[in-house]
C-alpha atoms as a PDB file:
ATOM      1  CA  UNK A   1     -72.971  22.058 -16.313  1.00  0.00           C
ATOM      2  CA  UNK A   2     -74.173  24.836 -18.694  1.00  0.00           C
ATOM      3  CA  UNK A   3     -72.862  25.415 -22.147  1.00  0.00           C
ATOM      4  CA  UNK A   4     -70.842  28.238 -21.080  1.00  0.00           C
ATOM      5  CA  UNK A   5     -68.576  26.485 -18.944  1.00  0.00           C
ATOM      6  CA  UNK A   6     -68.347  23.230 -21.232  1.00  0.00           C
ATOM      7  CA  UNK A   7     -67.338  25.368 -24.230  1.00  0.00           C
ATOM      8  CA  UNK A   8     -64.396  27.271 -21.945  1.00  0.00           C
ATOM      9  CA  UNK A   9     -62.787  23.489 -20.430  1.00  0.00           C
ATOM     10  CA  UNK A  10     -63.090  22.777 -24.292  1.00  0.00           C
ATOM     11  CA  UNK A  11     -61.417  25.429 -25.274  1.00  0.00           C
ATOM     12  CA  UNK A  12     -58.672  25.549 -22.690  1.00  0.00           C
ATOM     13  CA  UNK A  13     -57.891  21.805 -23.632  1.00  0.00           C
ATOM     14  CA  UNK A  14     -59.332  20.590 -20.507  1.00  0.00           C
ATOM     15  CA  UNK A  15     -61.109  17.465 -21.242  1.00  0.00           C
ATOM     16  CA  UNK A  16     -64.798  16.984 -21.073  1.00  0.00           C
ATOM     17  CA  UNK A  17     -65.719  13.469 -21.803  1.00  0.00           C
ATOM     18  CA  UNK A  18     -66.931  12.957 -18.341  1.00  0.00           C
ATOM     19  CA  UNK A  19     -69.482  15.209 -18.719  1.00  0.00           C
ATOM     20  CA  UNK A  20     -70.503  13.942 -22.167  1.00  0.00           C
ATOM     21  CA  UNK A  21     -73.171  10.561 -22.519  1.00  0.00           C
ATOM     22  CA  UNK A  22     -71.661   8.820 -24.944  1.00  0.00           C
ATOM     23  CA  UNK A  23     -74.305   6.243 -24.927  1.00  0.00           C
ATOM     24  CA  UNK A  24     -76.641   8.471 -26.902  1.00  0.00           C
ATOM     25  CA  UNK A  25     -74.041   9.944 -29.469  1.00  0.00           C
ATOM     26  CA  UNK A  26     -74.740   9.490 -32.899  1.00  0.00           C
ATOM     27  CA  UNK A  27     -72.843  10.224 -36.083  1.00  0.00           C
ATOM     28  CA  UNK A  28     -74.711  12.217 -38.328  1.00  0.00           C
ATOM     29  CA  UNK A  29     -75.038  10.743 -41.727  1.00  0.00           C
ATOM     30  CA  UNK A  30     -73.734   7.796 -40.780  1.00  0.00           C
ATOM     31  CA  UNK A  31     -76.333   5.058 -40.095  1.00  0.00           C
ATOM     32  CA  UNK A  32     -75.676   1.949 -41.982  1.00  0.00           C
ATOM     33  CA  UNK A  33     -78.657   0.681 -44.253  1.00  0.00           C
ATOM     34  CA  UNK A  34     -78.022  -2.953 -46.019  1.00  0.00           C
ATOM     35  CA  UNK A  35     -78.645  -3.702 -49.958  1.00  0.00           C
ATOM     36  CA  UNK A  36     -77.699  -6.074 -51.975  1.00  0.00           C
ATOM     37  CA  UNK A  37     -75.892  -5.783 -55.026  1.00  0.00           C
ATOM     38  CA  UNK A  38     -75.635  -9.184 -57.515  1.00  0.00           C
ATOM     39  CA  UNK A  39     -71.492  -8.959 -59.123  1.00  0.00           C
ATOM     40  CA  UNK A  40     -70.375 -11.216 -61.574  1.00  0.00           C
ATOM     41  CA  UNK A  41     -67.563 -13.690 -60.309  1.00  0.00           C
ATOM     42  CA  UNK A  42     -64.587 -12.134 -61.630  1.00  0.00           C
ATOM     43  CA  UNK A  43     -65.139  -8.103 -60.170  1.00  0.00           C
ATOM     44  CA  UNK A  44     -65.757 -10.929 -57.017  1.00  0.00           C
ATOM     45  CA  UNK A  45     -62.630 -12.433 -57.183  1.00  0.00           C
ATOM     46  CA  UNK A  46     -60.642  -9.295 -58.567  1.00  0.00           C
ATOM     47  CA  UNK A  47     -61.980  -7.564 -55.489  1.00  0.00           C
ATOM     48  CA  UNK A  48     -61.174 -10.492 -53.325  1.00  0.00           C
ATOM     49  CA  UNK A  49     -57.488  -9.963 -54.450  1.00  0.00           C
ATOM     50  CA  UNK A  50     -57.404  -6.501 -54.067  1.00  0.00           C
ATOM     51  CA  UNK A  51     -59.048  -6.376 -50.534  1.00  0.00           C
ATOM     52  CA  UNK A  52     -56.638  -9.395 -48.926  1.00  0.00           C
ATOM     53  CA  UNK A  53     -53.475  -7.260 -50.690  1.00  0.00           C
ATOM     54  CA  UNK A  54     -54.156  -4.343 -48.983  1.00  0.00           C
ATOM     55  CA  UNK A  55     -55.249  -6.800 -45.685  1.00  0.00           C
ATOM     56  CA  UNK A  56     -59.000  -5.638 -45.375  1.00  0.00           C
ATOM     57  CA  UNK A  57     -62.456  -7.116 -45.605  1.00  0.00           C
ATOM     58  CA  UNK A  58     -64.093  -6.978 -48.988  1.00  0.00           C
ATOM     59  CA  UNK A  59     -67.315  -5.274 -47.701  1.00  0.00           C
ATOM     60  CA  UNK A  60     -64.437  -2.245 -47.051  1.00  0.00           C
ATOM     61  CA  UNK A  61     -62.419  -2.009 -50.117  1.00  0.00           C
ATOM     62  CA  UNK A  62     -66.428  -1.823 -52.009  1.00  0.00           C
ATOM     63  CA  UNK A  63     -67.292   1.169 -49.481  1.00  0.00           C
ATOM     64  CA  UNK A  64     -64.052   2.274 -49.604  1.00  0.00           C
ATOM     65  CA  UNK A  65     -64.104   2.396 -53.398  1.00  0.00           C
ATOM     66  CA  UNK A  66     -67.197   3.665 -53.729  1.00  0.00           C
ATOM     67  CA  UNK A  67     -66.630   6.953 -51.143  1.00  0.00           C
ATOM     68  CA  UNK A  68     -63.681   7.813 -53.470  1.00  0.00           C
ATOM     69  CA  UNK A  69     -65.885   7.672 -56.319  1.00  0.00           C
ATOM     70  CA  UNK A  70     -68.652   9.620 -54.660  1.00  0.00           C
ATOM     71  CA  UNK A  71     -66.436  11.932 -53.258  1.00  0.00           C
ATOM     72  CA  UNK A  72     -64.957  12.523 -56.788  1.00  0.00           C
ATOM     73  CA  UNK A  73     -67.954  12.621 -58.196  1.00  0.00           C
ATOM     74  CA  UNK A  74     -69.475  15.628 -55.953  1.00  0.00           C
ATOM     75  CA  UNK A  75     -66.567  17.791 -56.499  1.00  0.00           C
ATOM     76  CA  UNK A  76     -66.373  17.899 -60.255  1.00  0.00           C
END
């Protein structure tokens, strides 16, 4: 199918996933790269608390916190 033709089913609303390979789509800036970061027990614990009140795993309430801060950060 040429572009043409995929951008006009898109645009009508017709759907065009079966002509999309979804095995190769990527989402751009979002590959994951691990590092370690050393906390002391109680910002543990307090974000231990935090993470189980609001019913998520820590790992997301540290990214989670840490996007708003970005985010904040880039816009000032």
């Amino acid at each position: 199918m040429k572009a043409k033709e995929l951008d006009k089913k898109f645009d009508t609303g017709e759907s065009i996933i079966k002509q999309l390979d979804l095995s190769k789509a990527i989402r751009p800036n979002q590959q994951q790269k691990r590092v370690n970061v050393d906390f002391p027990l109680w910002m543990i614990q307090s974000l231990d608390k935090e993470a189980k009140r609001i019913g998520v795993p820590r790992q997301s309430i540290i990214k989670i916190w840490l996007a708003e801060r970005l985010d904040k950060s880039s816009t000032l």
